[in-house]
Protein backbone atom coordinates (compact mmCIF):
# COMPACT_ATOMS: atom_id res chain seq x y z
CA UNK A 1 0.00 0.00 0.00
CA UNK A 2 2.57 2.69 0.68
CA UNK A 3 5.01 1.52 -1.99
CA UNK A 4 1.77 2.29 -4.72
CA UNK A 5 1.06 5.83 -2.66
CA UNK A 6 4.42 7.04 -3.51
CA UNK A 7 4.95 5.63 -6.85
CA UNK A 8 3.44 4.78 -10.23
CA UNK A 9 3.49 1.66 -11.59
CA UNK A 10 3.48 -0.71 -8.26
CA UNK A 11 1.96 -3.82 -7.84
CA UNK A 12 -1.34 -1.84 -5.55
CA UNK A 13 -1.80 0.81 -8.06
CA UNK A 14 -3.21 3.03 -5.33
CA UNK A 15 -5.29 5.54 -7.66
CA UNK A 16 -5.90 9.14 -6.47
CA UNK A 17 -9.73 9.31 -7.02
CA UNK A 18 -9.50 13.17 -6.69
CA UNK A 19 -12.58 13.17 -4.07
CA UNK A 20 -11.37 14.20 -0.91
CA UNK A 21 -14.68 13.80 1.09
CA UNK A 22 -17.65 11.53 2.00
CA UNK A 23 -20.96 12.75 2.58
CA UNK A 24 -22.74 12.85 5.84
CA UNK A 25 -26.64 12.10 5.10
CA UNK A 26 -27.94 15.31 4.84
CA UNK A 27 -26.95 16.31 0.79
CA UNK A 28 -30.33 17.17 -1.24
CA UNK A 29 -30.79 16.88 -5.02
CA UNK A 30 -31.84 14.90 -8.30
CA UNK A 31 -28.44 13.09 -9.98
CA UNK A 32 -27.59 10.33 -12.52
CA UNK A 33 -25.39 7.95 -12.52
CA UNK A 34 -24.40 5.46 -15.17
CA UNK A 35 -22.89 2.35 -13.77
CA UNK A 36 -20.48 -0.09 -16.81
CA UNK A 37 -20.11 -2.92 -14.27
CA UNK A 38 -18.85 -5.33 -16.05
CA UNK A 39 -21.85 -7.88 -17.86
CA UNK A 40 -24.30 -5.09 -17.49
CA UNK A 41 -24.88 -1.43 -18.26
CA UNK A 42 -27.22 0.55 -15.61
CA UNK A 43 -28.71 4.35 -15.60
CA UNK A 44 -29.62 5.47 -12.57
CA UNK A 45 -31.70 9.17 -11.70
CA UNK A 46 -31.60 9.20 -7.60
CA UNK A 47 -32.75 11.63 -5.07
CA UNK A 48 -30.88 12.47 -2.55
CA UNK A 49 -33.42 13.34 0.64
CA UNK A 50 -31.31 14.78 2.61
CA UNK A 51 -31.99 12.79 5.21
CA UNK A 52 -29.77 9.74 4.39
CA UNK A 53 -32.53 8.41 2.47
CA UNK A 54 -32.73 8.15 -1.36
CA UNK A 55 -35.07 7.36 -3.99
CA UNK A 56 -33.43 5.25 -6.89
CA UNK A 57 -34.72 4.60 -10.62
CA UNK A 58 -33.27 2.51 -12.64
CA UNK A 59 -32.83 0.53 -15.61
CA UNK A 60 -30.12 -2.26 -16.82
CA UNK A 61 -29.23 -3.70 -19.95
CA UNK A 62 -27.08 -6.80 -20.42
CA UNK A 63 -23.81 -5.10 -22.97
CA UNK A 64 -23.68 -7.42 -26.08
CA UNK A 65 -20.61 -9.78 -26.09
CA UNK A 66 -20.01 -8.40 -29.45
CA UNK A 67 -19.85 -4.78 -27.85
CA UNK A 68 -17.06 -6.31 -25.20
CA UNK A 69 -14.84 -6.89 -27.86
CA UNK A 70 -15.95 -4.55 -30.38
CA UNK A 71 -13.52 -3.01 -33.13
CA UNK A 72 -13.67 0.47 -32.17
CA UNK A 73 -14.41 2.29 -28.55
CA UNK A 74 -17.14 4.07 -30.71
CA UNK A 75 -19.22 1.40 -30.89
CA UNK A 76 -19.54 0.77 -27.07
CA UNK A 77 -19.75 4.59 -26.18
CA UNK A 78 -22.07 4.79 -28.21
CA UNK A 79 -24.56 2.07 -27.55
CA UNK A 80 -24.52 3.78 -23.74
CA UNK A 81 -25.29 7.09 -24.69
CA UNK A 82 -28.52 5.55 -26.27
CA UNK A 83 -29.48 4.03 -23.24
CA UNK A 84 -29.06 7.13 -21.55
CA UNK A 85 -31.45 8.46 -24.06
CA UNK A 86 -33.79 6.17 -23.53
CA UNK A 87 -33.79 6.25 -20.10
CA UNK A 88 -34.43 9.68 -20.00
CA UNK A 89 -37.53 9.19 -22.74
CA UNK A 90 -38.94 6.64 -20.21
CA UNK A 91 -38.06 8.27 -16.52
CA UNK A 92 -37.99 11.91 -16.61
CA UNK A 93 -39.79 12.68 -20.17
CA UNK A 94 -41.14 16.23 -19.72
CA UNK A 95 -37.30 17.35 -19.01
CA UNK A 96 -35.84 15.87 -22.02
CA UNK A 97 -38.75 16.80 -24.25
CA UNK A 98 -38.40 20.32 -23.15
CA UNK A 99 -34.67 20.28 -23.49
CA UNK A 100 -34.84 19.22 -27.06
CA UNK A 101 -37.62 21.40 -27.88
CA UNK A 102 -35.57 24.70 -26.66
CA UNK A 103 -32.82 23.29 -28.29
CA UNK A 104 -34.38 23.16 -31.71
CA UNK A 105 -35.78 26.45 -31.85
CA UNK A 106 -32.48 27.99 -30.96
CA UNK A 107 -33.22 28.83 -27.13
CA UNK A 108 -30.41 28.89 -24.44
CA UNK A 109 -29.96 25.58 -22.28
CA UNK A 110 -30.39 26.66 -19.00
CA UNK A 111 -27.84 25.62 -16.24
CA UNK A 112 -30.41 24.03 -13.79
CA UNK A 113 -31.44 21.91 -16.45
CA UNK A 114 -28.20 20.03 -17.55
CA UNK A 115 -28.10 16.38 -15.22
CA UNK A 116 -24.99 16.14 -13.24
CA UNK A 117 -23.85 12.56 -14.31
CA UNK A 118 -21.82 10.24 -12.08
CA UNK A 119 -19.83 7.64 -14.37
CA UNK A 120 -18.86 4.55 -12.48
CA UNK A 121 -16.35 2.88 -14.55
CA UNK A 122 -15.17 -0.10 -12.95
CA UNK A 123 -11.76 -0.80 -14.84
CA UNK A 124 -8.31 0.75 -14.17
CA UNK A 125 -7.79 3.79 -15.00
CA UNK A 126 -5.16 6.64 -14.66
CA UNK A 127 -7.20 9.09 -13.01
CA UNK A 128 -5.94 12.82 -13.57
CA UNK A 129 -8.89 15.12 -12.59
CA UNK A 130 -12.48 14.26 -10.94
CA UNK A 131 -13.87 13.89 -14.59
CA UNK A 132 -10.72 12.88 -16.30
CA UNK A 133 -9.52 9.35 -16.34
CA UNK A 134 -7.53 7.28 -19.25
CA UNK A 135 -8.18 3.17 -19.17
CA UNK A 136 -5.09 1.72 -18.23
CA UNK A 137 -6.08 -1.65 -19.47
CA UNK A 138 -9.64 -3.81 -19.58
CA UNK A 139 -10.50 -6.43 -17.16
CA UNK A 140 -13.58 -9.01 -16.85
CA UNK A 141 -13.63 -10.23 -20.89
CA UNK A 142 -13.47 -7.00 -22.22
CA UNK A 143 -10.79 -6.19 -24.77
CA UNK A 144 -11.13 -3.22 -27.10
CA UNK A 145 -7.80 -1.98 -27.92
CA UNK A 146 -8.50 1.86 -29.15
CA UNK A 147 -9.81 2.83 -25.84
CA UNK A 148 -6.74 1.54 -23.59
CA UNK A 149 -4.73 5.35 -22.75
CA UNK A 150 -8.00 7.25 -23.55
CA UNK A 151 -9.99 9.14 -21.54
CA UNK A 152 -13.47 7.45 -20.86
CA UNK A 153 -15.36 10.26 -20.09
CA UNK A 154 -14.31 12.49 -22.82
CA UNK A 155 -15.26 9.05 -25.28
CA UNK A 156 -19.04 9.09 -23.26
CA UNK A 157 -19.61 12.59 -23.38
CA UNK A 158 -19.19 12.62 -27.09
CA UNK A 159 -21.90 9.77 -27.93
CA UNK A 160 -24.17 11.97 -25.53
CA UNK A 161 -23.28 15.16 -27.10
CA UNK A 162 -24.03 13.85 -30.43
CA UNK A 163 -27.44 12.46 -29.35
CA UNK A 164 -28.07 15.98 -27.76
CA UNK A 165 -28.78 15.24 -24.19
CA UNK A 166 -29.07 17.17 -21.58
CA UNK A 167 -26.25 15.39 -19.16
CA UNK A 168 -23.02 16.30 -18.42
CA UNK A 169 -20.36 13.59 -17.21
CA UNK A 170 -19.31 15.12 -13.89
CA UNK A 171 -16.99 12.82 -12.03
CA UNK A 172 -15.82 9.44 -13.16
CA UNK A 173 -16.31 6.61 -10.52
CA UNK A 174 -14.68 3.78 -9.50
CA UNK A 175 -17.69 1.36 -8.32
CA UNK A 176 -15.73 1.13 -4.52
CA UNK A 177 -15.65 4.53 -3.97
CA UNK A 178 -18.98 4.40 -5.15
CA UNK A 179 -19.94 1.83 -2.70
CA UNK A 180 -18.12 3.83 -0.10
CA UNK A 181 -19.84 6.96 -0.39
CA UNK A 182 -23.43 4.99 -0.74
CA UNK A 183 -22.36 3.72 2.39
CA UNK A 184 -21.06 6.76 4.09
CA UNK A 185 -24.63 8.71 3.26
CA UNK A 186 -26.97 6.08 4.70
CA UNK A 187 -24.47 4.18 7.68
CA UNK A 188 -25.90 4.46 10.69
CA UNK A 189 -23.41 7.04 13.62
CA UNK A 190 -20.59 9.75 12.19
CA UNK A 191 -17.72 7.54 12.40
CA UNK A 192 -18.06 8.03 8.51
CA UNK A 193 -16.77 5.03 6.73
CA UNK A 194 -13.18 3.70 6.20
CA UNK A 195 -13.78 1.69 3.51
CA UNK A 196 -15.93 0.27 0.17
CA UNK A 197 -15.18 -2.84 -1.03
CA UNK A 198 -16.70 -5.08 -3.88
CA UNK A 199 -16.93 -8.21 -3.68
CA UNK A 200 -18.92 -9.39 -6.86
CA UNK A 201 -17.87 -10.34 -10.64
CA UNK A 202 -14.72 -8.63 -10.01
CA UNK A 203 -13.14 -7.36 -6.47
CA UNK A 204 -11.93 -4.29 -5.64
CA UNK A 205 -11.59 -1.92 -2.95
CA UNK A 206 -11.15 2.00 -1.95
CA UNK A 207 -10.66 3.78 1.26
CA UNK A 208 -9.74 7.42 3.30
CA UNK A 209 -5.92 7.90 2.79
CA UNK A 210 -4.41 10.81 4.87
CA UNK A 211 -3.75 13.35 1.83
CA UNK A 212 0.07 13.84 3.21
CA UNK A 213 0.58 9.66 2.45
CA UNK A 214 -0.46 10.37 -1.47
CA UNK A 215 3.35 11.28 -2.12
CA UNK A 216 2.80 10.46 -5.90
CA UNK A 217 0.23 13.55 -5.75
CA UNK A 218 0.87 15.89 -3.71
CA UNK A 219 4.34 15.98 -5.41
CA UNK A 220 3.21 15.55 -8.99
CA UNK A 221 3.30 18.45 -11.28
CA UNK A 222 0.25 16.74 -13.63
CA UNK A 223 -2.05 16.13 -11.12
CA UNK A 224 -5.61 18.06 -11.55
CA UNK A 225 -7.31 20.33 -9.12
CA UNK A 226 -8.52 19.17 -5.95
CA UNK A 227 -9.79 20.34 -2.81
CA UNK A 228 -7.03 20.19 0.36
CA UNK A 229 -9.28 21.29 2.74
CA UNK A 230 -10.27 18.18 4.39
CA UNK A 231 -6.60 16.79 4.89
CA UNK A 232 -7.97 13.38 2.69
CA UNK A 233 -8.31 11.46 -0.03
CA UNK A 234 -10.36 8.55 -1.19
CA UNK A 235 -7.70 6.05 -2.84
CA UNK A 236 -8.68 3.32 -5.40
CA UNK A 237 -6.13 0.42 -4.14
CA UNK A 238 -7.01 -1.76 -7.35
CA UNK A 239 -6.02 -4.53 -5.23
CA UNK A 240 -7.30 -7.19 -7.85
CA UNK A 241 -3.60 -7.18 -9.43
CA UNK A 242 -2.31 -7.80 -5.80
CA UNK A 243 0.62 -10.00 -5.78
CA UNK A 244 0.63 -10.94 -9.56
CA UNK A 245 4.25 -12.23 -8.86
CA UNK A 246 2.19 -15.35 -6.48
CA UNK A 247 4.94 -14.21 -3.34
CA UNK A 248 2.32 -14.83 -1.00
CA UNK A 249 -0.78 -15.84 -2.64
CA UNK A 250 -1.82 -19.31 -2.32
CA UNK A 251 -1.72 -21.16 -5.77
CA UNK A 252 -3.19 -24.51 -7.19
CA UNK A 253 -3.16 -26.25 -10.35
CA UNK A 254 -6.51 -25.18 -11.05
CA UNK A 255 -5.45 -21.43 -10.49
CA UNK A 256 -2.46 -21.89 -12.73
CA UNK A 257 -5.09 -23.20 -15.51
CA UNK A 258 -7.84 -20.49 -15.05
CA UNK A 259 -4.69 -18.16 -15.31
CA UNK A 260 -3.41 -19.12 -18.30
CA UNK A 261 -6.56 -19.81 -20.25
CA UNK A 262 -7.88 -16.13 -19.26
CA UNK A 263 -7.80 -13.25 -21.54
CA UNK A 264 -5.12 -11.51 -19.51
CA UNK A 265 -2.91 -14.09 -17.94
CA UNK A 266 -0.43 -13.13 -15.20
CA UNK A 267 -2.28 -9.89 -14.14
CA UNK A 268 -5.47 -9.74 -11.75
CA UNK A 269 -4.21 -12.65 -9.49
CA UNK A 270 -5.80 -11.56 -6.06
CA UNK A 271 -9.25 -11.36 -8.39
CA UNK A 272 -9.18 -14.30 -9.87
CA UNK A 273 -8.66 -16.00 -6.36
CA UNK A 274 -11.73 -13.68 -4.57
CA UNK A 275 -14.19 -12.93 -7.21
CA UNK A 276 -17.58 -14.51 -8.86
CA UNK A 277 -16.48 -14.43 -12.16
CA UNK A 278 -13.43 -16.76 -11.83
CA UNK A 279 -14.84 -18.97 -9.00
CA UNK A 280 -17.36 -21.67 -10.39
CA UNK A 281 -14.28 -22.10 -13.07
CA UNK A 282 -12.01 -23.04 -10.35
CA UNK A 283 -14.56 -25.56 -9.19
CA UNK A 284 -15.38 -26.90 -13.08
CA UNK A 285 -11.22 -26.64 -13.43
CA UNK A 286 -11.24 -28.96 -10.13
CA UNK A 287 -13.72 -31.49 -10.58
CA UNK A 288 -12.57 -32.41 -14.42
CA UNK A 289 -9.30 -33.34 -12.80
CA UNK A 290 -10.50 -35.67 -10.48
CA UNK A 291 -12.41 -36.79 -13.65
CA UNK A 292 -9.07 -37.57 -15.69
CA UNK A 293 -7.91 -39.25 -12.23
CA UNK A 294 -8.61 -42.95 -12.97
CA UNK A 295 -7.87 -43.12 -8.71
CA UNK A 296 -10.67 -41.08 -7.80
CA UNK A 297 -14.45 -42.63 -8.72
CA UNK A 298 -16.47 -39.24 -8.92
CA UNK A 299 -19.58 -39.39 -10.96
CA UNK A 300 -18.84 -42.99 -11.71
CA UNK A 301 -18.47 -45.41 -9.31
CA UNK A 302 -18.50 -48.89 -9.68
CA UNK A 303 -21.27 -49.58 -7.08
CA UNK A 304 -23.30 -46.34 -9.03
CA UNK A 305 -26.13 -48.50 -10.05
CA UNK A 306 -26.48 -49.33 -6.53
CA UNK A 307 -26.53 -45.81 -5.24
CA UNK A 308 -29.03 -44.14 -3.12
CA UNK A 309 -31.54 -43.42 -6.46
CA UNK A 310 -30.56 -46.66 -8.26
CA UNK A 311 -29.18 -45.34 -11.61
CA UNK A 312 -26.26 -45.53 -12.47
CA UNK A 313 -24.33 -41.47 -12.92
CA UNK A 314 -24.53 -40.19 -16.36
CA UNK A 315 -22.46 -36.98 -17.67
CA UNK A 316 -23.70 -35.96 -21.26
CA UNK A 317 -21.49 -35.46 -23.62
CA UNK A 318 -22.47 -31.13 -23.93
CA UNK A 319 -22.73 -31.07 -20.00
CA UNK A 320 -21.15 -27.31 -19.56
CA UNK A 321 -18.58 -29.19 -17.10
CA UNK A 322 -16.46 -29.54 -20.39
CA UNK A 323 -16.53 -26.07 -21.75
CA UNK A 324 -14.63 -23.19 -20.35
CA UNK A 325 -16.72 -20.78 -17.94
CA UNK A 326 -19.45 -23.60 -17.55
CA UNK A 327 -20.15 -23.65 -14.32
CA UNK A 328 -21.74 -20.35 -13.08
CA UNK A 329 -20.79 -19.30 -9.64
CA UNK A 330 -24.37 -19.41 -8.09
CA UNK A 331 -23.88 -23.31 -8.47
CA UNK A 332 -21.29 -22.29 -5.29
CA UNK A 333 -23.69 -20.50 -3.13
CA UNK A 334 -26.12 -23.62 -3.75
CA UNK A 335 -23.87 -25.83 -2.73
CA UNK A 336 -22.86 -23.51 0.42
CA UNK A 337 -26.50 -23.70 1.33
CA UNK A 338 -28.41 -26.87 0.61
CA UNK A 339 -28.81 -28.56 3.80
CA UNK A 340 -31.46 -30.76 2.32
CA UNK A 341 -31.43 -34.71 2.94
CA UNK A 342 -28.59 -36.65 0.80
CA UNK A 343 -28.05 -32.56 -1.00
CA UNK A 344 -31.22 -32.98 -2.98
CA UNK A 345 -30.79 -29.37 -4.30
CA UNK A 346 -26.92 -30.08 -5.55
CA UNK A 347 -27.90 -33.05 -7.34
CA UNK A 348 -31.13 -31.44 -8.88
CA UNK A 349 -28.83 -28.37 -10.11
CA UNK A 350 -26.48 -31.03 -11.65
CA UNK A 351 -29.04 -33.15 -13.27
CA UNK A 352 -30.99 -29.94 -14.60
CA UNK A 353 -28.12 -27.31 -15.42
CA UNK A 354 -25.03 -29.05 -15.94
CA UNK A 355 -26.00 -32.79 -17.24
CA UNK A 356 -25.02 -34.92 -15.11
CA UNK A 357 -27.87 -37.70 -14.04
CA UNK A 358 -28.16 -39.73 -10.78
CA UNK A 359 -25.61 -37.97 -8.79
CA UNK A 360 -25.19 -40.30 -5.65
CA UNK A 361 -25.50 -38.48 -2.67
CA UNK A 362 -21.98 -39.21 -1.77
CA UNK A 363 -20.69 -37.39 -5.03
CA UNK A 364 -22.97 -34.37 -3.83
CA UNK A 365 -21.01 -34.20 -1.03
CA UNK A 366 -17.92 -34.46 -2.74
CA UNK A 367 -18.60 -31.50 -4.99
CA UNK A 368 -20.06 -29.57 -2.24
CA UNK A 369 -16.84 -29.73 0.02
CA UNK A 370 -14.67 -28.83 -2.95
CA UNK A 371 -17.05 -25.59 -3.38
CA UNK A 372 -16.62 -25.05 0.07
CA UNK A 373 -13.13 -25.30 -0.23
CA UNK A 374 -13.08 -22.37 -2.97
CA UNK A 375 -15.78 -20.23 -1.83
CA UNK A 376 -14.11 -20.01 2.06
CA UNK A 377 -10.43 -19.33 0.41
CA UNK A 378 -12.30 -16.60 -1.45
CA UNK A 379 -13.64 -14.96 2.17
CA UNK A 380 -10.13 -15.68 3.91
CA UNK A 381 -8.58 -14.20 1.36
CA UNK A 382 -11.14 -11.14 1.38
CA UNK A 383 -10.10 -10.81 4.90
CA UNK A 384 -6.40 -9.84 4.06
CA UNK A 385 -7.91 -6.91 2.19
CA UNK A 386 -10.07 -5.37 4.55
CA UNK A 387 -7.26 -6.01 7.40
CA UNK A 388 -4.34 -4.62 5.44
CA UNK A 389 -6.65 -1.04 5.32
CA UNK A 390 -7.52 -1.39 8.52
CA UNK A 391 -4.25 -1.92 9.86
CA UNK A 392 -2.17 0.71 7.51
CA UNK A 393 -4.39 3.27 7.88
CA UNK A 394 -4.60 3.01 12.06
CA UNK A 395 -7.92 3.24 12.80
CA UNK A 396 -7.79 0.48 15.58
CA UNK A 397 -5.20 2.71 16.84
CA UNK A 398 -7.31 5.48 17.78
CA UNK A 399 -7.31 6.03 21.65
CA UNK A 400 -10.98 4.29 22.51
CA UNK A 401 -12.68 7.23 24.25
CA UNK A 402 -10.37 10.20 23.54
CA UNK A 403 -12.17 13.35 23.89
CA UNK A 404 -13.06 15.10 21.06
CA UNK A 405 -11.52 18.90 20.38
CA UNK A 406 -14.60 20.46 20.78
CA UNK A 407 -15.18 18.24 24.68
CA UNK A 408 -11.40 19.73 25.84
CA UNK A 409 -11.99 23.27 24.67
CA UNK A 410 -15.28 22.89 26.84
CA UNK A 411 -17.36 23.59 24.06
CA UNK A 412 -19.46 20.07 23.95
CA UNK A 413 -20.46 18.33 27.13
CA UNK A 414 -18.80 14.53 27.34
CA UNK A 415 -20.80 11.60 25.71
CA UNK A 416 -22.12 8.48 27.43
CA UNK A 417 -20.19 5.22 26.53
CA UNK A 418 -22.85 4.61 23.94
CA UNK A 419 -21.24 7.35 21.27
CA UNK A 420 -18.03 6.59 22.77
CA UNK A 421 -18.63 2.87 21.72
CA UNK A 422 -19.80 4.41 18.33
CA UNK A 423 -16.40 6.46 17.70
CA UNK A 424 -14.96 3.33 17.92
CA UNK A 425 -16.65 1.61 14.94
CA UNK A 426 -14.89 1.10 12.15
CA UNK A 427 -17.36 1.21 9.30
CA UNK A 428 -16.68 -0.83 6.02
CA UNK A 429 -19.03 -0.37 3.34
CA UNK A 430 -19.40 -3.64 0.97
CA UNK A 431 -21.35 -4.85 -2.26
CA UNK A 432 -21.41 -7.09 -4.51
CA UNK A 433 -22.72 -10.96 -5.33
CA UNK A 434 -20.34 -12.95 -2.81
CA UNK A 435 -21.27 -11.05 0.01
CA UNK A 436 -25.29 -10.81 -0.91
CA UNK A 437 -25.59 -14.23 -1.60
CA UNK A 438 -22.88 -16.42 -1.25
CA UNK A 439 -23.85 -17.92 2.06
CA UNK A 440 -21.73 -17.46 5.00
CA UNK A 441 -19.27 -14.93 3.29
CA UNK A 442 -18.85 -12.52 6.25
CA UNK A 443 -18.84 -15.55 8.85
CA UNK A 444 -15.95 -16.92 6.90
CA UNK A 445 -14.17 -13.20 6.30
CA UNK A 446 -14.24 -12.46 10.77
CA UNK A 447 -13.42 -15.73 11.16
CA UNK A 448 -10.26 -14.64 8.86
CA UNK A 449 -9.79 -10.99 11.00
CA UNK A 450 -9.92 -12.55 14.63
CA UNK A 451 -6.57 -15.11 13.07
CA UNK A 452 -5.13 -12.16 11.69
CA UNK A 453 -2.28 -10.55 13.66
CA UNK A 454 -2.87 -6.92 14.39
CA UNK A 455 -6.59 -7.28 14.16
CA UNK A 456 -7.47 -9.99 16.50
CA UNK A 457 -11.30 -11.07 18.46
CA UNK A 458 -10.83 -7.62 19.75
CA UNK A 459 -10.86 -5.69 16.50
CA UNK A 460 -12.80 -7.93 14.77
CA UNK A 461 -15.52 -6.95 17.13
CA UNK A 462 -14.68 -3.52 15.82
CA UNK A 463 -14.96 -3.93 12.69
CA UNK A 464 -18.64 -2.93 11.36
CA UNK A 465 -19.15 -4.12 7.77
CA UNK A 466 -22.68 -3.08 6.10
CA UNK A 467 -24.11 -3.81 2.97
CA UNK A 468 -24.22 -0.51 0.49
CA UNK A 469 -26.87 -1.26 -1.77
CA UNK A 470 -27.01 0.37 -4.89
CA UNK A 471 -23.91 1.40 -4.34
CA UNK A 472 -22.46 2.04 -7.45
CA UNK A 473 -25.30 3.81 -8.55
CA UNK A 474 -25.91 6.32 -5.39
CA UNK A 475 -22.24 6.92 -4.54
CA UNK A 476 -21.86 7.98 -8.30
CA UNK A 477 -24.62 10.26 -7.76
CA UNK A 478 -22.78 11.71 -4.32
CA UNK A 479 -19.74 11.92 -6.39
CA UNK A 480 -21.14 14.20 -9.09
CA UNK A 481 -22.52 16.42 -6.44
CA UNK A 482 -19.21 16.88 -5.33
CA UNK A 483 -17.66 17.32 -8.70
CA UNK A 484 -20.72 20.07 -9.81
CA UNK A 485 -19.66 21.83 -6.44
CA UNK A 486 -16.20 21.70 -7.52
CA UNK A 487 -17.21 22.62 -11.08
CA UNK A 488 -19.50 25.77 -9.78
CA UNK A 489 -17.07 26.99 -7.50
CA UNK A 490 -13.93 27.36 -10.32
CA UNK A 491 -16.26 28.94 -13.04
């Protein structure tokens, strides 16, 4: 972490984000926010309450494989922009139709009227300014070669500017420090969060640096403006590319032939350990190797005919256990959860989705422990992220009960040990489709933090992690009310 705060081009890339400070509940206001995810594409129009409440519409489309891999970054900008367009047709109708309409007969387009748009973009990129970021490289099946080293808002507000809409691309947006302002606006207390982490398709995670620890910025003569007011920064860690070298991370031949077989071997090796898109492949990886073991009877025991359902196993010959990406990751979280007599629901998943007839009951045990196996590395190794924050930045440091400035200049009266016990929370913000649904995730990740040194039962019990729903889509929002603050207060 500090080796990729005071250089570029470190393992933890350690991205300035250029947002310096997390909201506190009470910001007002109607924002979009586009979220490119990964598989899908969502628009978002939210309003902020004020109150740490929202209101959130929203649409998503699935991006075309053919889009993912598309010639030109033209042809992907521009499919968004139309969906932006539509979703302002369908949402918020009377404001586009009235935008269009004054710009047609020549009349001026009125500040108040232009949308604020949040872009969460959730690929590395070199950010340089809150709305200025080039793509360092694509991740998650996505390879289009013109867009790597340009900048992705600039290529977005072109396809919007062409269609004529009324939205301006205001901040770009990581989807952590999305989830970590999301979280920072609705979590409950003013501890204000430490950290957002995802834990979905891909992983990823951002956090509150100390703005005199971003060496590579504050001493950089390219950076863009930013505010120094608060003393902080928000820092992207990209820690999906931690340890691509394999010093410390643990390694199997199953990881070495996901790795290889990938679109970008040798990079992304903490991701493709952690996240949803990589782990049913580790499982499918797994069991055909005990298939080619002629030691090892899965799916076709001797005594199968006389298993518990009298049939002997069958796997078809197109059974998605023999293609590449076949088994889909929610086959883990069934697995994780079935607690059914003799696993009815892993054998019924088998038979119906991946081909394989009259799994003995003893087989369904024998995948389930081996998706066990992956699923609870996953969460362990899940742990190491949130603990390396926790521990670099200091937060379990902080004196428990230290008065506050305001309490020793007399100004505020002492608090009970209830806020006390609240100033000692350390909030982590988290989303994604491990921790929603994989079953047992965040057992499995404080399981992790009470073994780790330096964090320990008694930090664990510290350690406050909350899901940030929507994350991507609110903290976007949040993050172009910054940047239009920003924006207003320069012009």
């Amino acid at each position: 972490m500090d080796e990729g705060l005071l250089q570029q081009g470190t393992e933890l890339s350690q991205i300035p984000t250029y947002v310096t400070a997390v909201p506190n509940g009470t910001e007002k206001g109607l924002y979009m926010a586009v979220d490119l995810g990964g598989t899908n594409f969502r628009v978002c129009s939210i309003q902020l309450h004020g109150n740490t409440t929202f209101s959130l519409t929203q649409s998503k489309v699935a991006i075309p494989k053919e889009l993912m891999v598309a010639k030109t970054s033209k042809e992907l900008f521009s499919f968004l922009a139309k969906q932006i367009e539509t979703f302002l047709k369908t949402h918020h109708e009377e404001h586009y139709t009235g935008h269009i309409r004054r710009r047609e007969t020549g009349g001026a387009v009125k500040e108040e009227e232009i949308f604020n748009l949040g872009f969460t973009f959730s690929f590395p990129v070199n950010q340089i300014g809150i709305n200025k970021g080039l793509l360092m490289r694509w991740t998650k099946g996505f390879d289009i070669a013109d867009a790597v080293g340009k900048d992705v808002c600039a290529l977005l507000q072109t396809e919007i500017d062409a269609l004529g809409l009324p939205v301006r691309v205001a901040a770009l947006v990581n989807d952590t420090v999305g989830t970590l302002m999301a979280r920072s606006y609705t979590s409950p207390g003013k501890t204000g969060t430490l950290l957002g982490a995802i834990f979905g398709t891909g992983t990823n995670g951002a956090y509150v640096e100390k703005l005199d620890k971003v060496t590579k910025l504050t001493k950089s003569k390219d950076s863009g403006d930013y505010d120094k007011s608060t003393g902080e920064m928000i820092v992207n860690t990209e820690w999906g590319s931690f340890d691509n070298s394999l010093r410390t991370l643990p390694n199997t031949p199953y990881d070495i032939e996901l790795d290889e077989k990938s679109v970008n071997p040798g990079i992304q090796m903490f991701e493709k350990r952690v996240s949803g898109m990589f782990l049913g492949e580790i499982l499918r990886l797994a069991i055909i190797g005990l298939l080619k073991d002629p030691t090892f009877p899965l799916f076709r025991d001797e005594n199968s005919a006389q298993n518990d359902i009298h049939s002997t196993t069958q796997i078809y010959d197109n059974s998605p256990i023999y293609k590449q990406w076949g088994i889909d990751t929610s086959f883990l979280s069934i697995c994780a959860g079935d607690t059914s007599p003799g696993h009815r629901m892993v054998r019924q998943t088998l038979d119906k989705d991946y081909g394989i007839t009259a799994v003995s009951a003893e087989d369904a045990e024998a995948v389930r422990a081996i998706a066990a196996a992956i699923g609870r590395r996953a969460a362990r190794l899940a742990a190491v992220a949130i603990a390396g924050i926790v521990i670099n930045t200091g937060r379990l440091d902080a004196a428990k009960g230290t008065a506050t400035t305001e309490q020793k200049a007399g100004i505020d009266p002492p608090r009970g040990d209830a806020d006390l016990a609240e100033e000692d929370v350390i909030d982590v913000g988290v989303d994604g489709s491990l921790v929603e649904f994989y079953p047992n995730f965040e057992d499995h990740i404080r399981e992790a933090l009470r073994e780790i040194e330096g964090i320990g039962a008694k930090g664990e019990k510290r350690i406050r992690i909350g899901i940030a729903k929507d994350g991507s889509g609110v903290g976007a929002a949040l993050i172009a009310l910054v940047a239009g603050r920003v924006a207003v207060d320069t012009e």
